[in-house]
Structure formats: C-alpha cells, structure tokens
N, C-alpha and C. Protein backbone atom coordinates (compact mmCIF):
# COMPACT_ATOMS: atom_id res chain seq x y z
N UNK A 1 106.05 86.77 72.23
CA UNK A 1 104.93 87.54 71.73
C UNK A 1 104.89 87.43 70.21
N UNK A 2 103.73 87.14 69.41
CA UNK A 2 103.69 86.52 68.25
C UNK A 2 102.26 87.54 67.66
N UNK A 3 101.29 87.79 68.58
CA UNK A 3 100.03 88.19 67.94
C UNK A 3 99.88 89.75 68.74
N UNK A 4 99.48 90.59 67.22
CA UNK A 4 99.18 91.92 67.75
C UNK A 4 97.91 91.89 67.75
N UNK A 5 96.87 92.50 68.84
CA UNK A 5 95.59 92.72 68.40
C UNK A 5 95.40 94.73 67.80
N UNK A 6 94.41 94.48 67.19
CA UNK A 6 94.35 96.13 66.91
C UNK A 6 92.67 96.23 67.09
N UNK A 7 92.73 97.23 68.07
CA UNK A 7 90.92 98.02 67.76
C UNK A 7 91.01 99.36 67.40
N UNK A 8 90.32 99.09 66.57
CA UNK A 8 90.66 100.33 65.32
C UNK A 8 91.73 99.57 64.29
N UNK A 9 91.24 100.09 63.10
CA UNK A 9 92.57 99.82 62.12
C UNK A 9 92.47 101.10 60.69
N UNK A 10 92.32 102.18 61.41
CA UNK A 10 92.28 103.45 60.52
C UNK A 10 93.57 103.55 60.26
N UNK A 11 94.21 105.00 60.08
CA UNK A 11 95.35 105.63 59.11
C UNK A 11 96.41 104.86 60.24
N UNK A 12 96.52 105.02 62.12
CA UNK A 12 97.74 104.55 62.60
C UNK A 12 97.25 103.29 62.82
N UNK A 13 96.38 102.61 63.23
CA UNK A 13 96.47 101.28 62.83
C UNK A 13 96.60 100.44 61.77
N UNK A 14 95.81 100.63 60.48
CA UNK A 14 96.89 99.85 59.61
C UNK A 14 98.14 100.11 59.62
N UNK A 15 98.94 101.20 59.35
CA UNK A 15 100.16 101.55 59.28
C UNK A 15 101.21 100.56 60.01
N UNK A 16 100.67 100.45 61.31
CA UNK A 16 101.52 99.66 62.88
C UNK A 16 101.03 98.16 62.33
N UNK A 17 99.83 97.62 61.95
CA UNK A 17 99.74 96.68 61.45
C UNK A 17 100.50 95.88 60.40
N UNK A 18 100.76 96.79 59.08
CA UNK A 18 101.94 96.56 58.09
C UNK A 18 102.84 96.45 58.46
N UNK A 19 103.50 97.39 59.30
CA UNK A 19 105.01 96.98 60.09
C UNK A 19 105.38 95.91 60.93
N UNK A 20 104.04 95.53 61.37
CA UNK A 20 104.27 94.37 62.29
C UNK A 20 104.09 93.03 61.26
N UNK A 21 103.23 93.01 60.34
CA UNK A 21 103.27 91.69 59.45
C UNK A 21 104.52 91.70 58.48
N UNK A 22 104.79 92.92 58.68
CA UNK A 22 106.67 92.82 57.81
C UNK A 22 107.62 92.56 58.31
N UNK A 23 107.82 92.18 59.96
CA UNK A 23 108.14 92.33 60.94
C UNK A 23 108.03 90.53 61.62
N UNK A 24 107.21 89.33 61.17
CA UNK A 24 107.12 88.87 61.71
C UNK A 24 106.29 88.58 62.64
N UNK A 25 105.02 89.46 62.64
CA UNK A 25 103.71 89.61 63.93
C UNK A 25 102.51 88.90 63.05
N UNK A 26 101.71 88.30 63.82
CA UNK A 26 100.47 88.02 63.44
C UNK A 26 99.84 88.99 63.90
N UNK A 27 98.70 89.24 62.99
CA UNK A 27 97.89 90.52 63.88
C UNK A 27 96.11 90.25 63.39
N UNK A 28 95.39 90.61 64.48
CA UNK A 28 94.34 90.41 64.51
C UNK A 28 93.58 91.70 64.28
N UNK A 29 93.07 92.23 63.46
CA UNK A 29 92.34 94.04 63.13
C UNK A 29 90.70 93.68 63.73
N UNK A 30 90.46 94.69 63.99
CA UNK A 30 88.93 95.07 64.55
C UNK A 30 88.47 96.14 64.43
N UNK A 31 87.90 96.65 63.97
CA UNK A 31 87.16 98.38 63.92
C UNK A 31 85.58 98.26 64.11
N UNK A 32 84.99 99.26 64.33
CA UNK A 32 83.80 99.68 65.16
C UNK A 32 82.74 99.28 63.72
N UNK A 33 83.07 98.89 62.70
CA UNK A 33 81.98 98.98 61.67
C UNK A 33 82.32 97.44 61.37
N UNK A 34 82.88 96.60 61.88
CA UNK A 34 82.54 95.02 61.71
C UNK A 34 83.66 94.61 60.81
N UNK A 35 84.10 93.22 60.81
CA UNK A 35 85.16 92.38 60.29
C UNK A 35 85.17 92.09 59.00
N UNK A 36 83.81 92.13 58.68
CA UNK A 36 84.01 92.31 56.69
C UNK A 36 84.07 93.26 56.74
N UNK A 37 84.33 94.63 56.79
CA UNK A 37 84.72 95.85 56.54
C UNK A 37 86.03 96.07 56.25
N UNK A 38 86.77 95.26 56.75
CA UNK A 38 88.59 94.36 56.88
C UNK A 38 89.07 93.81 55.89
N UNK A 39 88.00 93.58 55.11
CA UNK A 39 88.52 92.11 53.99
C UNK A 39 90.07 92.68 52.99
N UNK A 40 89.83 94.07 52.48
CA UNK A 40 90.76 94.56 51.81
C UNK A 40 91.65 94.77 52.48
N UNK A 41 91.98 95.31 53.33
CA UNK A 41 93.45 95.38 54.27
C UNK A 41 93.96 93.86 54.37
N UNK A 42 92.97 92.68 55.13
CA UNK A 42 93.41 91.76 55.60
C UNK A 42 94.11 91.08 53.64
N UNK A 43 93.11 90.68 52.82
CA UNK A 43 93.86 90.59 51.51
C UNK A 43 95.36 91.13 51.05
N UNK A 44 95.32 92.65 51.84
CA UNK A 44 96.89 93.49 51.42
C UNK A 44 97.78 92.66 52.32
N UNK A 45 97.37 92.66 53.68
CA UNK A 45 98.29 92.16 54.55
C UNK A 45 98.61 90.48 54.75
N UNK A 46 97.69 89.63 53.71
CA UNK A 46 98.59 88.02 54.05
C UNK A 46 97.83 87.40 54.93
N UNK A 47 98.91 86.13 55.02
CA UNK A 47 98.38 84.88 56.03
C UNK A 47 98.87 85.46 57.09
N UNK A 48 99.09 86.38 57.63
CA UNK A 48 99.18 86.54 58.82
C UNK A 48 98.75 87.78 59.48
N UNK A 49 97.37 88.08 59.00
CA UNK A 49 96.25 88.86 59.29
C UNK A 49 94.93 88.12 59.49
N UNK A 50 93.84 88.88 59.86
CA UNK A 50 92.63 88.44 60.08
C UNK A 50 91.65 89.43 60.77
N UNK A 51 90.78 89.51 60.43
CA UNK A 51 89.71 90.11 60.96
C UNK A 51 88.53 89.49 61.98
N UNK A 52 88.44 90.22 62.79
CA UNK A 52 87.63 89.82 64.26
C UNK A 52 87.26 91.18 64.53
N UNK A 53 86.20 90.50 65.77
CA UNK A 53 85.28 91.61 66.54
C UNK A 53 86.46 92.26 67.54
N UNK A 54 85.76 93.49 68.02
CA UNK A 54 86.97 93.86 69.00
C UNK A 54 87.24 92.90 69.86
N UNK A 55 86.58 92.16 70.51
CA UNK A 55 86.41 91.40 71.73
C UNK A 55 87.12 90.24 71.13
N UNK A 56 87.29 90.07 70.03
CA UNK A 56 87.76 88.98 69.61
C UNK A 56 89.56 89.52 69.39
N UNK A 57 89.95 90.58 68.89
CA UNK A 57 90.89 90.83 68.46
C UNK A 57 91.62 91.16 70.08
N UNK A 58 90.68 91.88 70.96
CA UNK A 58 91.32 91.98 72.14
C UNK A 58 91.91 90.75 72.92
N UNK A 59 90.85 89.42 72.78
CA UNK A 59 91.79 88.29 73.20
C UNK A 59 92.97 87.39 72.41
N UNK A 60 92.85 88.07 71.51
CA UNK A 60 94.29 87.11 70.43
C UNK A 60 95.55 87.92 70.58
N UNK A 61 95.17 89.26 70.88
CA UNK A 61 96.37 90.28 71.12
C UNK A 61 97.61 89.89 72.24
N UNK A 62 98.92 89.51 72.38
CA UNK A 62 99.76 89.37 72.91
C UNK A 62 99.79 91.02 73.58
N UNK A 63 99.87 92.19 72.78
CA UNK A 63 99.67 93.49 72.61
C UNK A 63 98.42 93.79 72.03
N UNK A 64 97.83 95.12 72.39
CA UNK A 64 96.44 95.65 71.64
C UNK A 64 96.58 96.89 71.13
N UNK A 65 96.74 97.03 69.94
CA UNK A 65 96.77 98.54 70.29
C UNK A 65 95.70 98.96 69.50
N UNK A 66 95.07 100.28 70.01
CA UNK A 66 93.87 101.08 70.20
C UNK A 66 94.11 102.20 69.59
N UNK A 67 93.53 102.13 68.42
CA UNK A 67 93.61 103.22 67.50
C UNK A 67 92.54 104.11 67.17
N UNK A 68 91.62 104.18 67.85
CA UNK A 68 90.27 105.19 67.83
C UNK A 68 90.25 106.58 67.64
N UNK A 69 89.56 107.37 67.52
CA UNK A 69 89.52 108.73 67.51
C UNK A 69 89.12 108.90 69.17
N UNK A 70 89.92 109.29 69.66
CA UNK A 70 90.36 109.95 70.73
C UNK A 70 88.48 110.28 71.78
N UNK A 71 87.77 110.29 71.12
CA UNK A 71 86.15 110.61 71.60
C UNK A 71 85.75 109.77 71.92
N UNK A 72 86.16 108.47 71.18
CA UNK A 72 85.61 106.82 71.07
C UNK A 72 85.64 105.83 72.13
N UNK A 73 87.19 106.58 72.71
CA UNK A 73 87.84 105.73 73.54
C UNK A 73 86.65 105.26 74.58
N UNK A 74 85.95 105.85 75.41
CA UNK A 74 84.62 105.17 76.07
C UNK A 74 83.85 104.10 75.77
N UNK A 75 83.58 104.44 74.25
CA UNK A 75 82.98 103.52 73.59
C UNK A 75 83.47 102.00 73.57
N UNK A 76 85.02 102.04 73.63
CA UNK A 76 85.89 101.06 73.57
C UNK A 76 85.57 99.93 74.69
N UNK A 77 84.67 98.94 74.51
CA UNK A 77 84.65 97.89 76.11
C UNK A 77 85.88 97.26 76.77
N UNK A 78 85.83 97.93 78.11
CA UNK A 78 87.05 97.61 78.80
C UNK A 78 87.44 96.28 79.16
N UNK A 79 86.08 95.88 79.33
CA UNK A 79 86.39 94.12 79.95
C UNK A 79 86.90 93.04 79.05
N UNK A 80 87.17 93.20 77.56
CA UNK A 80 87.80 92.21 76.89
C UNK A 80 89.21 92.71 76.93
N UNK A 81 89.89 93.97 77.71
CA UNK A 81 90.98 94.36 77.65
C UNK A 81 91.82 94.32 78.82
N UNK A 82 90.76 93.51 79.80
CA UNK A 82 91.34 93.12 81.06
C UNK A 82 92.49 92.47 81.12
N UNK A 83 93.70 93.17 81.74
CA UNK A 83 94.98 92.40 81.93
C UNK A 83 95.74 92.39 80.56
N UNK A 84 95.44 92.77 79.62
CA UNK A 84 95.91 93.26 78.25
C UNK A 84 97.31 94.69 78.81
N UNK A 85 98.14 94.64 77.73
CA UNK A 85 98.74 95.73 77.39
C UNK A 85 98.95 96.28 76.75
N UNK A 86 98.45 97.67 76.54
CA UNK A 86 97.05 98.62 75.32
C UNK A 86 98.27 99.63 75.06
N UNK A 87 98.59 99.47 74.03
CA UNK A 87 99.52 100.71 73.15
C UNK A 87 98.36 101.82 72.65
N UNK A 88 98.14 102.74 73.56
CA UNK A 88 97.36 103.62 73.16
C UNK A 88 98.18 105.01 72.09
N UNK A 89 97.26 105.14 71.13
CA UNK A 89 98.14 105.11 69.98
C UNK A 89 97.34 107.55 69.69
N UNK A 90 95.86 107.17 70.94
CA UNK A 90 95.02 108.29 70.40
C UNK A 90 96.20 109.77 70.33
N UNK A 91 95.10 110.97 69.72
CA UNK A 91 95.28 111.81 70.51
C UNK A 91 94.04 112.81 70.49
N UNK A 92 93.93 113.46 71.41
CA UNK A 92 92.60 114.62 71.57
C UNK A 92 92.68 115.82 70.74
N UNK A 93 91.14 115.66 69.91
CA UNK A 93 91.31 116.83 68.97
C UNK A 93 89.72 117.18 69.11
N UNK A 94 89.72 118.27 69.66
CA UNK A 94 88.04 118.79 70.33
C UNK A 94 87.46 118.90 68.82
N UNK A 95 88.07 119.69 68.04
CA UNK A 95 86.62 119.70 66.49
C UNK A 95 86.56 118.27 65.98
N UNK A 96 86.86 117.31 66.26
CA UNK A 96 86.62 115.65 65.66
C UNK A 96 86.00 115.63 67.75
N UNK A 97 86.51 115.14 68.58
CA UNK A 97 86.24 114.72 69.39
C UNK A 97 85.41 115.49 70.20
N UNK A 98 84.76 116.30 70.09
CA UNK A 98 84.08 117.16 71.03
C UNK A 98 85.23 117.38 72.45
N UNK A 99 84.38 118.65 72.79
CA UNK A 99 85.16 119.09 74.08
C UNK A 99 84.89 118.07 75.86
N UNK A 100 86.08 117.93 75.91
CA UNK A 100 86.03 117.20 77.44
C UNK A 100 86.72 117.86 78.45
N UNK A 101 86.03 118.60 79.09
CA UNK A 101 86.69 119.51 80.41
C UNK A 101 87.92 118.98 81.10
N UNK A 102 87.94 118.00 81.65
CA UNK A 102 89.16 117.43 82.18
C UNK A 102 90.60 117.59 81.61
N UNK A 103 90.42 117.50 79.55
CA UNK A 103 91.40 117.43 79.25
C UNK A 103 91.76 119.46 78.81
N UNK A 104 90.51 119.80 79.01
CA UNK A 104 90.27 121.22 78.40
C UNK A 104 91.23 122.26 79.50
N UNK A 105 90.80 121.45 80.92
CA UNK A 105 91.78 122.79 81.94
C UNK A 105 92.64 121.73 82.86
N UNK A 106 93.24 120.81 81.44
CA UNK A 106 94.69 120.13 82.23
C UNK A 106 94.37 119.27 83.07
N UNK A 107 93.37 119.35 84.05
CA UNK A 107 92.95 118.21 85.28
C UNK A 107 93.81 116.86 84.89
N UNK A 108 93.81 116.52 83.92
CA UNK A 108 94.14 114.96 83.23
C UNK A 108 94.72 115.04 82.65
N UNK A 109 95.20 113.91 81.88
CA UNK A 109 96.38 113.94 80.91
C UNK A 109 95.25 113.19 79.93
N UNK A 110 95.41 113.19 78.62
CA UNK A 110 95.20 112.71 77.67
C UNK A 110 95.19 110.62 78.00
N UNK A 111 96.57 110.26 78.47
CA UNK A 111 96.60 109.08 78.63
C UNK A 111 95.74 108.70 79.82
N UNK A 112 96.11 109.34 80.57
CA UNK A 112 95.63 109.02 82.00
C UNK A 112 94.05 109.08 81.89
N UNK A 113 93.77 109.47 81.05
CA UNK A 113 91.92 109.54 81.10
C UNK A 113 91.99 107.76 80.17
N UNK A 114 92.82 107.53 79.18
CA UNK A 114 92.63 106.13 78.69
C UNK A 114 93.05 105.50 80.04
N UNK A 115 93.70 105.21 80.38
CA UNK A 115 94.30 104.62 81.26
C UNK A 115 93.17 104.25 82.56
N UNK A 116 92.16 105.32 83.31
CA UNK A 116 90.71 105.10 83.76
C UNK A 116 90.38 104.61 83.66
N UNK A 117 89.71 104.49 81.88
CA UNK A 117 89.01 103.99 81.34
C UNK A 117 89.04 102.48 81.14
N UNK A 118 90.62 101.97 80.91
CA UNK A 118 90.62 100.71 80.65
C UNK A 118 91.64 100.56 82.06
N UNK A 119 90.99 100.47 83.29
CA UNK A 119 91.73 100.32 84.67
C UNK A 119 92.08 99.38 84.85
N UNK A 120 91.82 98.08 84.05
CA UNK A 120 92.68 96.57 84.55
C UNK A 120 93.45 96.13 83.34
N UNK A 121 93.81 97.38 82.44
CA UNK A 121 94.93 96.80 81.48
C UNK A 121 96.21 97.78 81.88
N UNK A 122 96.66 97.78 81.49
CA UNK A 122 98.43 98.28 81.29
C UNK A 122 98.42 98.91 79.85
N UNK A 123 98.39 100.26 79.99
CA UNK A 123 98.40 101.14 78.99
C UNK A 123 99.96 102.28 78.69
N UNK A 124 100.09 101.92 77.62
CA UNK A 124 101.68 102.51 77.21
C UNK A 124 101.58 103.35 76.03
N UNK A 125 101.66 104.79 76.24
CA UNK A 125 101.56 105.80 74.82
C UNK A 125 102.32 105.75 74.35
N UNK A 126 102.15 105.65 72.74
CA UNK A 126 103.39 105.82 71.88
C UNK A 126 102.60 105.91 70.36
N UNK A 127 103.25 106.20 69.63
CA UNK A 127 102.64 106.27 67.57
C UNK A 127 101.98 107.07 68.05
N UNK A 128 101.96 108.20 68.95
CA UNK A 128 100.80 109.09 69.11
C UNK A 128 101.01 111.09 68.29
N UNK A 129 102.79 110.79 67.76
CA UNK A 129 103.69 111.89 67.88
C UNK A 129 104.13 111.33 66.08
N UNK A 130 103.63 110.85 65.30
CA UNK A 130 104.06 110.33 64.11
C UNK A 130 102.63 110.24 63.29
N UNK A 131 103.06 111.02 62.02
CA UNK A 131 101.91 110.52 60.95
C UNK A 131 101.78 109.27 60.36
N UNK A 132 100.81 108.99 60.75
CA UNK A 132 100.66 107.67 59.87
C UNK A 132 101.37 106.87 58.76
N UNK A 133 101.58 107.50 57.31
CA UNK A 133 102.34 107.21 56.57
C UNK A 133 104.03 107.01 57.14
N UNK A 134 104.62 107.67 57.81
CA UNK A 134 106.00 108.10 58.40
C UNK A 134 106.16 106.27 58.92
N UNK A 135 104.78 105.68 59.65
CA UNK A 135 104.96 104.74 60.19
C UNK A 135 105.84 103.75 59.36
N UNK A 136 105.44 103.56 58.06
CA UNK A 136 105.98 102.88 57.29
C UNK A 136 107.09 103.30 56.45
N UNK A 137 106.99 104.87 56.06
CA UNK A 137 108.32 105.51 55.45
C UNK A 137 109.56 105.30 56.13
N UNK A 138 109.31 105.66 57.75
CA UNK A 138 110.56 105.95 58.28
C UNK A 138 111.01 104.99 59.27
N UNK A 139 110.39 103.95 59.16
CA UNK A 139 111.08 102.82 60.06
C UNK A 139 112.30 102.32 58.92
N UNK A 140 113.00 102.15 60.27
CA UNK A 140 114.47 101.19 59.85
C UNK A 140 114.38 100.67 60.60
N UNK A 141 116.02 99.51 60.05
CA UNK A 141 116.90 98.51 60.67
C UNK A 141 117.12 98.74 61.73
N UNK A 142 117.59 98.44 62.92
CA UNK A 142 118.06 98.35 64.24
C UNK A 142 119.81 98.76 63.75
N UNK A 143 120.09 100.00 64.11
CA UNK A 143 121.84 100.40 63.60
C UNK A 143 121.84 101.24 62.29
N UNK A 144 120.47 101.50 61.65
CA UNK A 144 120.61 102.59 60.71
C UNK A 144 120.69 103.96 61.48
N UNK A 145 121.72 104.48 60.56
CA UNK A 145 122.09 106.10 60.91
C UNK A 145 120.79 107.09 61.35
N UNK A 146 119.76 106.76 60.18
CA UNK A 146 118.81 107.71 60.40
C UNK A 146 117.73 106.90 60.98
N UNK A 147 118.00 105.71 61.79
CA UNK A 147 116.85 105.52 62.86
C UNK A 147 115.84 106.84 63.52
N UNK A 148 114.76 106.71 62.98
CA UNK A 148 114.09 107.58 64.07
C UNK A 148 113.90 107.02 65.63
N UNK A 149 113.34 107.45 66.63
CA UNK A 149 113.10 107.71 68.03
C UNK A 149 111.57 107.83 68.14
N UNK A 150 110.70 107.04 68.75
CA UNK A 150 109.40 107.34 69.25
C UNK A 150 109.64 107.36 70.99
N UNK A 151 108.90 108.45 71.38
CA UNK A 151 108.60 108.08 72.69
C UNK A 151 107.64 107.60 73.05
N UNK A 152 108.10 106.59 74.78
CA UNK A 152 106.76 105.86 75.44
C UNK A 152 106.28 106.73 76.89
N UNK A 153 105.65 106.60 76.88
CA UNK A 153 105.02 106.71 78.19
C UNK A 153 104.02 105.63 78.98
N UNK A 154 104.34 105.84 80.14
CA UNK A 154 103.79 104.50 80.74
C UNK A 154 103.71 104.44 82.00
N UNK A 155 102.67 103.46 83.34
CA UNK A 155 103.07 103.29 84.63
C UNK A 155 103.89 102.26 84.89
N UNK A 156 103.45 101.35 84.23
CA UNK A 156 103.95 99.99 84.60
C UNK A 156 105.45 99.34 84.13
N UNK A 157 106.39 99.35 84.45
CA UNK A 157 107.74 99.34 83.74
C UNK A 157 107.75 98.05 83.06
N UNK A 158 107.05 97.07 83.09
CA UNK A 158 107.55 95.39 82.36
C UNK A 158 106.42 95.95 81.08
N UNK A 159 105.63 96.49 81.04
CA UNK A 159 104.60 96.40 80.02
C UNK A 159 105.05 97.91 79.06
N UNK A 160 105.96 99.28 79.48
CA UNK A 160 106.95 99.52 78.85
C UNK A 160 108.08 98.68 78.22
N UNK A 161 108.08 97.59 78.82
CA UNK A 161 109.61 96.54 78.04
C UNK A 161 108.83 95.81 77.12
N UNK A 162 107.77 95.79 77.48
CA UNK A 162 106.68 95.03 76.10
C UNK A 162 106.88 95.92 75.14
N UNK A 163 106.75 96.91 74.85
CA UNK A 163 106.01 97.78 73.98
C UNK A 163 107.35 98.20 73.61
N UNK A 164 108.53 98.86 74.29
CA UNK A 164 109.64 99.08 73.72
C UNK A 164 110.34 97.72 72.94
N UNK A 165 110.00 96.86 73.24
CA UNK A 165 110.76 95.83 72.25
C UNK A 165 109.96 95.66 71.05
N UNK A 166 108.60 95.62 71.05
CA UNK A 166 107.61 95.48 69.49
C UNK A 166 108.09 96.99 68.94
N UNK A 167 108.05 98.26 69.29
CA UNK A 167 108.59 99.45 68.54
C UNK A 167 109.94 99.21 68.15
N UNK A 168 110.71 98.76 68.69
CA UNK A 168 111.73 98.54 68.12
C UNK A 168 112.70 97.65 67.13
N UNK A 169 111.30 96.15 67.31
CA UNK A 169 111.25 95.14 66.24
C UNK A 169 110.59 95.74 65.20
N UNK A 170 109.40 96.77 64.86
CA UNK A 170 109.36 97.00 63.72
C UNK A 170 109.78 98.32 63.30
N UNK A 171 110.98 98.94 63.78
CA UNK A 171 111.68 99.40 63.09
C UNK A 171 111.98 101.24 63.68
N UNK A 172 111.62 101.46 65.00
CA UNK A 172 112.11 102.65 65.79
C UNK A 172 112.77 102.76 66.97
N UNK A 173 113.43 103.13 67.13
CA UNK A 173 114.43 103.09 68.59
C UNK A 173 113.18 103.69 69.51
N UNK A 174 113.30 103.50 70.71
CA UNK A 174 112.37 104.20 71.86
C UNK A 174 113.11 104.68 73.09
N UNK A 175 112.34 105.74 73.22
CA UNK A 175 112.48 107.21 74.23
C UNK A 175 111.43 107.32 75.16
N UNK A 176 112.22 106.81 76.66
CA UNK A 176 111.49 106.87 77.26
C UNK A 176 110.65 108.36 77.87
N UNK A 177 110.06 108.32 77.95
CA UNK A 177 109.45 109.83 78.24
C UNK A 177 109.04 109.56 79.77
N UNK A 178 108.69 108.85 80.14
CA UNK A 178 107.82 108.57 82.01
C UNK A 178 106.96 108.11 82.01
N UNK A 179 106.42 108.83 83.09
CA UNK A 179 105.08 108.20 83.54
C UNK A 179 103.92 108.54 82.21
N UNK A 180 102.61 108.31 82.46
CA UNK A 180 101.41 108.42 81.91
C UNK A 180 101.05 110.02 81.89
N UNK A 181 101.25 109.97 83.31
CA UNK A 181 101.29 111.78 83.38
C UNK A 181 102.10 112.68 82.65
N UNK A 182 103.33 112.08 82.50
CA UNK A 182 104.49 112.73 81.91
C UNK A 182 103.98 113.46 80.52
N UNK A 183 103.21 112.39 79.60
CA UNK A 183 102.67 112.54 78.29
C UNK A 183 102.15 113.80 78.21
N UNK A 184 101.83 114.94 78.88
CA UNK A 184 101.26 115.50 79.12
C UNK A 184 102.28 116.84 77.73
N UNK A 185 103.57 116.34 77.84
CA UNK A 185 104.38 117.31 77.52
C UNK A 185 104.04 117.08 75.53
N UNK A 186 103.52 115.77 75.49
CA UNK A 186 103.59 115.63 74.10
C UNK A 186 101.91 116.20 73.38
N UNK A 187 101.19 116.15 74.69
CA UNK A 187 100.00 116.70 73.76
C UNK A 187 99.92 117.51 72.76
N UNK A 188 98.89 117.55 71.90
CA UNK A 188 99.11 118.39 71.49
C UNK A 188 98.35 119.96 71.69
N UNK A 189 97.16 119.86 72.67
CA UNK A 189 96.93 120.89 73.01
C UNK A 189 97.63 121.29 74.39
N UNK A 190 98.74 121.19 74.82
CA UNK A 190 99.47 120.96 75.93
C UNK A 190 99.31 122.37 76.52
N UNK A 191 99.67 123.10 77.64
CA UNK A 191 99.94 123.92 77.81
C UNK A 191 101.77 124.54 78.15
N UNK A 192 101.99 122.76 78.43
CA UNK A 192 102.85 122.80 79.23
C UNK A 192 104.10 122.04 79.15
C-alpha cells in the first residue's frame, strides 16, 4: 500500500495527510469545493501529493479516508468507493450537522449509518477521538514511551489490519475497540 486517497482534506484530513507524506505515503486530496482549491496544501505537502476530484482521489486510494462533516457523509458518492477501505474519520455534531433521528434515539451508531451508506466498501473508525493538530503533535516512533493509542472500530477484520498498520506507520499504536457497533461507546453524544 503506497497511495492514500482523502475526501475531504479539512482540519483531520490534512493533518492524516502530513503524517502520511512524512511517513512515506503518496496521497491523493479531494474536497467538495474542487482540486484548485488544494493547490496550497498540495505545494506544503511535495511530490508526493496531488489534487483530484473525489472520484478521482477515491480510485488512487490504496486507503480513503473520509473526512467530511459528519451531515455530508450522503452527499459523499458511494460508487467510486466501491470495494475501497474508508477510514471514516467523522463525528456527529447536530448544531453543524443538523439533527438525524436515528443517531438522536441511539437506533444506529454513528459508523454504522457511514457504513449503509457506503455498503460495498469496508469502513474502519478511527482519528475520530483526536484533535486535529494532536495528529501531528503527538505521533511517534514505533517504541516511544509516550506513544499514544487510537482506537479502531470495524466489521471486517483484514481491512482492520489495513488500517491498523497505516495508523501505526504514521506514528500511533492501535486499540482495538470492535465491531462498528461497538463505536457507539466513543461517540460523542453517546448515551452509553
């Protein structure tokens, strides 16, 4: 695995983006307002960035990860993410995202409504429990003392071994948390 794709490249997608071109990743950025909108990030980040349409960044992606505001995620077209494995990165915040009943009286999990949505990819939560900046402050080496810990969540166990090995090449140990459902414990409007 050599190429990250990103849709979205706001506060946690660039962030995961920098770590991965410091890291050794090619990465492909995409956001909802078009690929010259990119030019300055892709300039910060090197020859081994680039800017594309989502559809474009979704097929160069070895990994994709999906950095939207949590409302968007619909908006997001599923069919260039077919058979992809989507590091969903959101989280639900009703005064930015408006209110969605499902996630309002628990019915769903936060992931599990991405996970619907994009039904023929392989979706793995994680960067969902970390500020943005931290992404880049607090990654280390593999054997530093103060390694931090992200947790994943996930259905599919080989596309967890995807995603736990890129978190951990750029620079966090990983905690498995479970299933998709499981995530439920990290929301943040959780009950539970």
């Amino acid at each position: 695995m050599t190429t990250i794709g990103f849709v979205g490249a706001g506060n946690i997608g660039s962030q995961v983006a920098r770590q991965a071109v410091k890291h050794g990743y090619d990465v492909v950025l995409s956001n909802s307002r078009g690929p010259e909108t990119l030019a300055d990030l892709v300039a910060e980040l090197g020859d081994h960035a680039r800017a594309a349409t989502t559809a474009e960044a979704a097929e160069a992606g070895d990994l994709v990860v999906v950095s939207v505001p949590y409302g968007a995620i619909e908006a997001v077209p599923a069919a260039p993410l077919a058979g992809k494995v989507i590091i969903d990165t959101t989280n639900y915040f009703p005064p930015r995202d408006g209110n969605i009943a499902e996630l309002d009286d628990e019915r769903e999990s936060e992931a599990g409504r991405v996970q619907r949505h994009f039904a023929d990819s392989r979706v793995v939560k994680t960067f969902n429990r970390i500020l943005a900046a931290e992404i880049t402050s607090t990654a280390r080496d593999q054997g530093a003392a103060d390694r931090r810990a992200l947790t994943i969540f996930g259905d599919d166990a080989e596309a967890k071994q995807l995603v736990t090995k890129f978190v951990d090449s750029i620079g966090f140990d990983v905690v498995d948390g479970g299933s998709l459902d499981d995530s439920r414990s990290v929301q943040p409007n959780s009950q539970g």
